[in-house]
C-alpha atoms as a PDB file:
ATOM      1  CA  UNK A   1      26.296 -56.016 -45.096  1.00  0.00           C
ATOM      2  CA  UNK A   2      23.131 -54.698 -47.059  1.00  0.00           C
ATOM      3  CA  UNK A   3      22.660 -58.433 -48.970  1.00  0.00           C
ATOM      4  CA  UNK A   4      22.856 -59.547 -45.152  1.00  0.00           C
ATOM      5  CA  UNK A   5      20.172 -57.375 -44.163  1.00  0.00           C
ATOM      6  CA  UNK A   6      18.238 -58.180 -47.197  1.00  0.00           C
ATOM      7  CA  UNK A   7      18.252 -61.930 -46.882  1.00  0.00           C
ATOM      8  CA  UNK A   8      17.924 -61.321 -42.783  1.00  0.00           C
ATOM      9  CA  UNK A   9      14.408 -59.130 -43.744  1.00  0.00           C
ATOM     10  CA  UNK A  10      13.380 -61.592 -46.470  1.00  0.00           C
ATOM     11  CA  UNK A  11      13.442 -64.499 -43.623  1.00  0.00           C
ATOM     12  CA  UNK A  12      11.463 -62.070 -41.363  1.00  0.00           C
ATOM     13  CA  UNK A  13       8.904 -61.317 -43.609  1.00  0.00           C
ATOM     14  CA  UNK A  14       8.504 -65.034 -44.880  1.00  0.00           C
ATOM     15  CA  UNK A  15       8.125 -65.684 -41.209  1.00  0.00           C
ATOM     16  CA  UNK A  16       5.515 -63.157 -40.247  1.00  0.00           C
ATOM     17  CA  UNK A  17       3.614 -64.054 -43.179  1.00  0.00           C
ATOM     18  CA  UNK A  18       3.433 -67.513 -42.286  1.00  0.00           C
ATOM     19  CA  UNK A  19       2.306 -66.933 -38.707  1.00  0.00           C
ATOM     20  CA  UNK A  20      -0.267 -64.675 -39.863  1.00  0.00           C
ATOM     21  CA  UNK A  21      -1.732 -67.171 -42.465  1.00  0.00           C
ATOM     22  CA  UNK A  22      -1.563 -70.637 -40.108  1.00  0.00           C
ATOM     23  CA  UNK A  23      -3.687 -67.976 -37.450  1.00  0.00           C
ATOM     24  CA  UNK A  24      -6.066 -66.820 -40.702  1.00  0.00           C
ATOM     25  CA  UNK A  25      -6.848 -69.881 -42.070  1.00  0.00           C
ATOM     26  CA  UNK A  26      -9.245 -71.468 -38.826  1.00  0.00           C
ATOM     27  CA  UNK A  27     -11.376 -67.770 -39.019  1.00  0.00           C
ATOM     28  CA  UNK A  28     -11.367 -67.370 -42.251  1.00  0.00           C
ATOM     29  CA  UNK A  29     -12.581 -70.787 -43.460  1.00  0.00           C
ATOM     30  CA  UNK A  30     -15.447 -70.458 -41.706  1.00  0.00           C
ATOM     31  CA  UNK A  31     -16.525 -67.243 -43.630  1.00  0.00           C
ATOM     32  CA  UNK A  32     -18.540 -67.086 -46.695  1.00  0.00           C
ATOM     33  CA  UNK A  33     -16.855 -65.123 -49.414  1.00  0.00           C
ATOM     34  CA  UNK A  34     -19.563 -61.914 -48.886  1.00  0.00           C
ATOM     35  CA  UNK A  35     -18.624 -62.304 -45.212  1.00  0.00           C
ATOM     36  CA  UNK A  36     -15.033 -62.586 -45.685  1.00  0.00           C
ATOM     37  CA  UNK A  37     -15.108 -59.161 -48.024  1.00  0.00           C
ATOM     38  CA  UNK A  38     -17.373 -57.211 -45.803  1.00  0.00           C
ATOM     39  CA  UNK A  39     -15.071 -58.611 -42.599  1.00  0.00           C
ATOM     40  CA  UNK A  40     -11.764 -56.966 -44.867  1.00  0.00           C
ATOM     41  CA  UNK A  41     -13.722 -53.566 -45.615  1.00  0.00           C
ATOM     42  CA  UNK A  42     -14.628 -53.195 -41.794  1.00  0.00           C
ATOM     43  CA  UNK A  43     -11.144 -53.599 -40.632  1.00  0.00           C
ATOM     44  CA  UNK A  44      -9.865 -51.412 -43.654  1.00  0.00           C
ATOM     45  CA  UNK A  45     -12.262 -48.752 -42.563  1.00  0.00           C
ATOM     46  CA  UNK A  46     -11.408 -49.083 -39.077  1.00  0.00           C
ATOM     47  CA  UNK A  47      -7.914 -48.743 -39.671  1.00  0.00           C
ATOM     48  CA  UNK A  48      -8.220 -45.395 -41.374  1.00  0.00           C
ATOM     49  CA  UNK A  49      -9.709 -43.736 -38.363  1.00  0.00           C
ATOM     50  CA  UNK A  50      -6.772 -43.570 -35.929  1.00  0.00           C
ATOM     51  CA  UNK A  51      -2.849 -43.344 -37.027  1.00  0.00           C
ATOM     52  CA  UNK A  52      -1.269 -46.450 -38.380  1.00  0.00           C
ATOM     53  CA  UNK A  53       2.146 -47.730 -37.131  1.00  0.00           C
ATOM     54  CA  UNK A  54       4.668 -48.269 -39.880  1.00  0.00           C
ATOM     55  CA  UNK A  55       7.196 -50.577 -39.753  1.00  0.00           C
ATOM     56  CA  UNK A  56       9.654 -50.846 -42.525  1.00  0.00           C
ATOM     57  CA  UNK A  57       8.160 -54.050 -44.197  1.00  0.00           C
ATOM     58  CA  UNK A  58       4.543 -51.856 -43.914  1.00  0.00           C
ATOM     59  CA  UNK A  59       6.282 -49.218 -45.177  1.00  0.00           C
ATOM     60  CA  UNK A  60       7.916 -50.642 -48.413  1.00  0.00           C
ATOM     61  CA  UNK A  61       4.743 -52.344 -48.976  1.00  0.00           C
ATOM     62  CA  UNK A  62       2.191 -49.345 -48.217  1.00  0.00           C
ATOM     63  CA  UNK A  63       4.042 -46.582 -49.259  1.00  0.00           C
ATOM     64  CA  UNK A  64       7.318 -46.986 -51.445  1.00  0.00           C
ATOM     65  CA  UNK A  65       9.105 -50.015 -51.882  1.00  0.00           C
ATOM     66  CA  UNK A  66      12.998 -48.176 -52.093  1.00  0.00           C
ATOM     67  CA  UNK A  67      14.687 -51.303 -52.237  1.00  0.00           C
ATOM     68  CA  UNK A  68      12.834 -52.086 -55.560  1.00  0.00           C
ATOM     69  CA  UNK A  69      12.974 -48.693 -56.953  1.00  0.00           C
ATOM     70  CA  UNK A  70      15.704 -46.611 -55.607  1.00  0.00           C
ATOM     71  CA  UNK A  71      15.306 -44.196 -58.119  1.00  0.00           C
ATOM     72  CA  UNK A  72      12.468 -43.276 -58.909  1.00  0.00           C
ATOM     73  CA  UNK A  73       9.562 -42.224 -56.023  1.00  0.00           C
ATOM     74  CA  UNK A  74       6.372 -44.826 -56.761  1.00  0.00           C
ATOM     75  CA  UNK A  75       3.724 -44.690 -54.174  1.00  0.00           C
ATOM     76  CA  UNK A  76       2.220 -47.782 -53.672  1.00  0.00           C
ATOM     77  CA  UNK A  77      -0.787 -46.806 -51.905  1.00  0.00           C
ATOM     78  CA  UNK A  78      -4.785 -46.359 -52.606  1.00  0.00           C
ATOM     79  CA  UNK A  79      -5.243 -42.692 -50.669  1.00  0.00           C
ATOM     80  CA  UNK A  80      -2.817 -40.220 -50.081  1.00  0.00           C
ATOM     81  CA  UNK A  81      -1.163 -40.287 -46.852  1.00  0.00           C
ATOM     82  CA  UNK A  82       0.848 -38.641 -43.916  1.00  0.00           C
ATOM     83  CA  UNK A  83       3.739 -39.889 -42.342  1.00  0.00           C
ATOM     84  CA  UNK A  84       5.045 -38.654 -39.011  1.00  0.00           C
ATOM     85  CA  UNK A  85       8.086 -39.102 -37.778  1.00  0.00           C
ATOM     86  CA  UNK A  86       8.197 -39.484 -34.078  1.00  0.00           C
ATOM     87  CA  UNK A  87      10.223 -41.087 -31.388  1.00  0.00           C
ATOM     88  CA  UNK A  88       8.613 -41.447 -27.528  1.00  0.00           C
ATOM     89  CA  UNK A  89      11.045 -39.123 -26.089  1.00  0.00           C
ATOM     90  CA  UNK A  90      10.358 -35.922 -28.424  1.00  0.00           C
ATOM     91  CA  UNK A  91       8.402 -33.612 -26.777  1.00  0.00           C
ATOM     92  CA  UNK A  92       7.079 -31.512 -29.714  1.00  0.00           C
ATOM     93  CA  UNK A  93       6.209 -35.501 -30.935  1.00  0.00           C
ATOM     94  CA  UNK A  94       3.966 -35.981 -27.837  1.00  0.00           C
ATOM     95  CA  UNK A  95       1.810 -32.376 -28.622  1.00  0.00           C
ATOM     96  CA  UNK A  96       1.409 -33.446 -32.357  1.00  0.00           C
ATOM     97  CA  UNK A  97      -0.033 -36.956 -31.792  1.00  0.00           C
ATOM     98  CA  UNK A  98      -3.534 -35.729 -30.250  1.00  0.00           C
ATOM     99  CA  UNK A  99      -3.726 -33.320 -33.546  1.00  0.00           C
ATOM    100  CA  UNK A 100      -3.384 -36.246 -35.831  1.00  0.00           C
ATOM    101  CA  UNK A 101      -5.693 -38.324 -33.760  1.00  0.00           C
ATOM    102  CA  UNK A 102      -8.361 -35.656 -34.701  1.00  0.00           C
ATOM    103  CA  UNK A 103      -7.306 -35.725 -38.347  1.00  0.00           C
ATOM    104  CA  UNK A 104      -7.075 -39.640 -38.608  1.00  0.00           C
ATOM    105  CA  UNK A 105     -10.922 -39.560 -37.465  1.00  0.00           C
ATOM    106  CA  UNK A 106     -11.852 -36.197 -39.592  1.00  0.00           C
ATOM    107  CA  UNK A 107     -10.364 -37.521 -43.131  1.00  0.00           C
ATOM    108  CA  UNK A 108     -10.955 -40.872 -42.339  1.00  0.00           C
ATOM    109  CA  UNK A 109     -11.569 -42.588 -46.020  1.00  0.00           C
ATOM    110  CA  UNK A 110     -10.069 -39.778 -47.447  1.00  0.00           C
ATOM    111  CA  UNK A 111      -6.309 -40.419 -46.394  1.00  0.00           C
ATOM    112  CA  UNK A 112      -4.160 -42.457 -44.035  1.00  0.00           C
ATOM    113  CA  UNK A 113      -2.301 -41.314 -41.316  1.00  0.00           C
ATOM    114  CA  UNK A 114       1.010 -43.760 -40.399  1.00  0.00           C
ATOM    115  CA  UNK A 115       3.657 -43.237 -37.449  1.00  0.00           C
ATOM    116  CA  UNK A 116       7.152 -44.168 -38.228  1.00  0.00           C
ATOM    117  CA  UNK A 117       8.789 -44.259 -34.628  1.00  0.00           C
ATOM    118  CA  UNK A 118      12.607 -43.243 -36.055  1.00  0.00           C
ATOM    119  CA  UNK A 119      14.373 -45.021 -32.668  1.00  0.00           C
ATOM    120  CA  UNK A 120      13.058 -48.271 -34.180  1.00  0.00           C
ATOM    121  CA  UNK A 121      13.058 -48.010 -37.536  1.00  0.00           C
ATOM    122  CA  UNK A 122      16.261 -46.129 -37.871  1.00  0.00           C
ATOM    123  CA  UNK A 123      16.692 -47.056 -41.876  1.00  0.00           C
ATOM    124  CA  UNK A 124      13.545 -45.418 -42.033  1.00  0.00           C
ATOM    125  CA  UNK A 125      14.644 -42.044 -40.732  1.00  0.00           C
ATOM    126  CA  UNK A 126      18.299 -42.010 -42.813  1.00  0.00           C
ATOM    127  CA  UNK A 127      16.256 -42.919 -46.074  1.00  0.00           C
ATOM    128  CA  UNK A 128      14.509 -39.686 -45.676  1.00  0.00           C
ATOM    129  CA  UNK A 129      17.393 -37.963 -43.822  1.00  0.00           C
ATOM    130  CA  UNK A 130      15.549 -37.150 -40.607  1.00  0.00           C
ATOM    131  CA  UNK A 131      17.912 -35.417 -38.300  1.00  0.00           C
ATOM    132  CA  UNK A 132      15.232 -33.882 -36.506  1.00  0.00           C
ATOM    133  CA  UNK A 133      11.731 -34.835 -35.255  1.00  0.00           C
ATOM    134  CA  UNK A 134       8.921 -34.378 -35.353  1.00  0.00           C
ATOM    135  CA  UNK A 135       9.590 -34.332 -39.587  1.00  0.00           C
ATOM    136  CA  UNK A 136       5.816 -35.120 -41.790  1.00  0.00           C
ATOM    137  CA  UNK A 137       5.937 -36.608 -45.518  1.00  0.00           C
ATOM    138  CA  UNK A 138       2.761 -35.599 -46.895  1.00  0.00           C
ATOM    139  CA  UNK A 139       2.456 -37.905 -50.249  1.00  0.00           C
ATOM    140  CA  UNK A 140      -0.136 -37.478 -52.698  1.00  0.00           C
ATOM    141  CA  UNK A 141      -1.960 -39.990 -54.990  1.00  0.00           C
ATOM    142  CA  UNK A 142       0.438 -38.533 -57.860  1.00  0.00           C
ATOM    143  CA  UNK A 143       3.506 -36.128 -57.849  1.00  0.00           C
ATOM    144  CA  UNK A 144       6.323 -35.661 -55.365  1.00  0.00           C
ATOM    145  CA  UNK A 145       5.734 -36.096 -51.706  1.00  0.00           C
ATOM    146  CA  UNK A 146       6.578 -33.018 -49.464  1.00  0.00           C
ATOM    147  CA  UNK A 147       8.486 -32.614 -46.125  1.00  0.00           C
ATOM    148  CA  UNK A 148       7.640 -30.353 -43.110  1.00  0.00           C
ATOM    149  CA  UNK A 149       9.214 -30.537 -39.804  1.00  0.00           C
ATOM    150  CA  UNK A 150       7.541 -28.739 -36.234  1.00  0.00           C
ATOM    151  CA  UNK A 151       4.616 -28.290 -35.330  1.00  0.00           C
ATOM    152  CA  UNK A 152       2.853 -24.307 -34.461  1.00  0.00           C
ATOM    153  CA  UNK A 153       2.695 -23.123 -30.922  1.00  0.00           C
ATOM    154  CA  UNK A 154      -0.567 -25.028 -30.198  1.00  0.00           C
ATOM    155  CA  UNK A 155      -2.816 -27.303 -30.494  1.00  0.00           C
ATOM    156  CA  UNK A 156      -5.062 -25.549 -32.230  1.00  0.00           C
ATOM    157  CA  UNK A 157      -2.776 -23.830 -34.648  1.00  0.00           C
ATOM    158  CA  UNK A 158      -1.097 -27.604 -35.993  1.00  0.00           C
ATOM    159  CA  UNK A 159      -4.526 -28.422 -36.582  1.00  0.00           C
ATOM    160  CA  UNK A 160      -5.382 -25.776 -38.399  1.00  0.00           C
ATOM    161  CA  UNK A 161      -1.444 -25.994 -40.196  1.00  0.00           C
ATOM    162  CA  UNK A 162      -1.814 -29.460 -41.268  1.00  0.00           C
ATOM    163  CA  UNK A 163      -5.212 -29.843 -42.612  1.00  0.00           C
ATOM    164  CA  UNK A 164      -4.583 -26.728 -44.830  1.00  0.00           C
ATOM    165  CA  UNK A 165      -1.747 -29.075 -46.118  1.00  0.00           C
ATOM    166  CA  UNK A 166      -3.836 -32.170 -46.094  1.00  0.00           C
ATOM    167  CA  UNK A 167      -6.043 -29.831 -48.161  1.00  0.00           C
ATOM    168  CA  UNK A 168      -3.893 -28.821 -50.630  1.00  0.00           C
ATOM    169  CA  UNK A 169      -1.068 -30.989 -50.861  1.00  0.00           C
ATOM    170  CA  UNK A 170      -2.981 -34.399 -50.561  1.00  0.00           C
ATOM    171  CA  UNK A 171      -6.258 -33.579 -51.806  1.00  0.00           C
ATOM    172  CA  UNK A 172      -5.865 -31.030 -54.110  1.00  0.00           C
ATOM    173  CA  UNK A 173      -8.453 -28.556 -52.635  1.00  0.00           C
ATOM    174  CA  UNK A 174      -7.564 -25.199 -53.738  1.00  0.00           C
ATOM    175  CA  UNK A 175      -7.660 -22.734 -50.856  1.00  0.00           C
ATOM    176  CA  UNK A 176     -10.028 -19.593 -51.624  1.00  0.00           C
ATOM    177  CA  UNK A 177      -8.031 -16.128 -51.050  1.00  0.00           C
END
């Protein structure tokens, strides 16, 4: 079943890859190589300003590739990043997504901010054993990543919650007492 769903996923990806590339090509050749790198670090810096989606190919390829390296935790990406766990009918889901609206746009450059919606990417969820949502995987540039499920009474409060863990787990500012 698993070599199914590998091979199944390999064919996916292959296919999305080739889609995006034949679409690419006609914009892209018409670029100079300047334009064509300050075209990529526009989008890049766009992207970091509002929460990503993840899908499980983005995922493995962004974050940790678990098929590759079941064993050991390897972060494949360039800033340290939060990952919520969310589904469209979780209440507690819907309060938390304005808060990390605000932080997408406050740490923008600093860190990304990706959505894993666990109703479609259900692997997703069991890899990290989600049985409840809203769940957050804060990962740092090096070290273990760290889970935190809930969210505070209000706005406000989660705000206040999860930059004090941006803070310190994924920036390594040290609070002052």
């Amino acid at each position: 079943m698993k070599s199914k769903l590998v091979i199944v996923s390999f064919f996916l990806m292959v296919g999305l890859f080739a889609c995006n590339q034949a679409g690419a090509h006609s914009d892209e050749n018409n670029l100079t190589e300047n334009q064509t790198t300050e075209k990529k670090a526009k989008n890049d810096s766009k992207a970091t300003d509002k929460p990503i989606k993840l899908t499980k190919a983005d995922f493995l390829k962004k974050v940790m590739d678990y098929e590759k390296n079941p064993e050991e935790w390897i972060y494949e990406g360039d800033k340290p990043c939060l990952i919520d766990f969310w589904a469209d009918w979780c209440g507690p889901c819907k309060k938390a997504a304005p808060v990390l609206d605000e932080l997408a746009k406050e740490y923008a450059g600093d860190i990304y901010i990706y959505k894993v919606n666990t109703d479609e990417e259900r692997e997703l969820a069991g890899v990290f054993g989600i049985s409840g949502i809203p769940a957050f995987l804060f990962v740092p540039m090096k070290g273990k990543p760290q889970m935190t499920s809930g969210i505070a009474r209000t706005p406000e409060d989660t705000k206040k919650m999860f930059s004090g863990l941006i803070d310190e787990i994924l920036l390594n500012k040290k609070k002052d007492n």
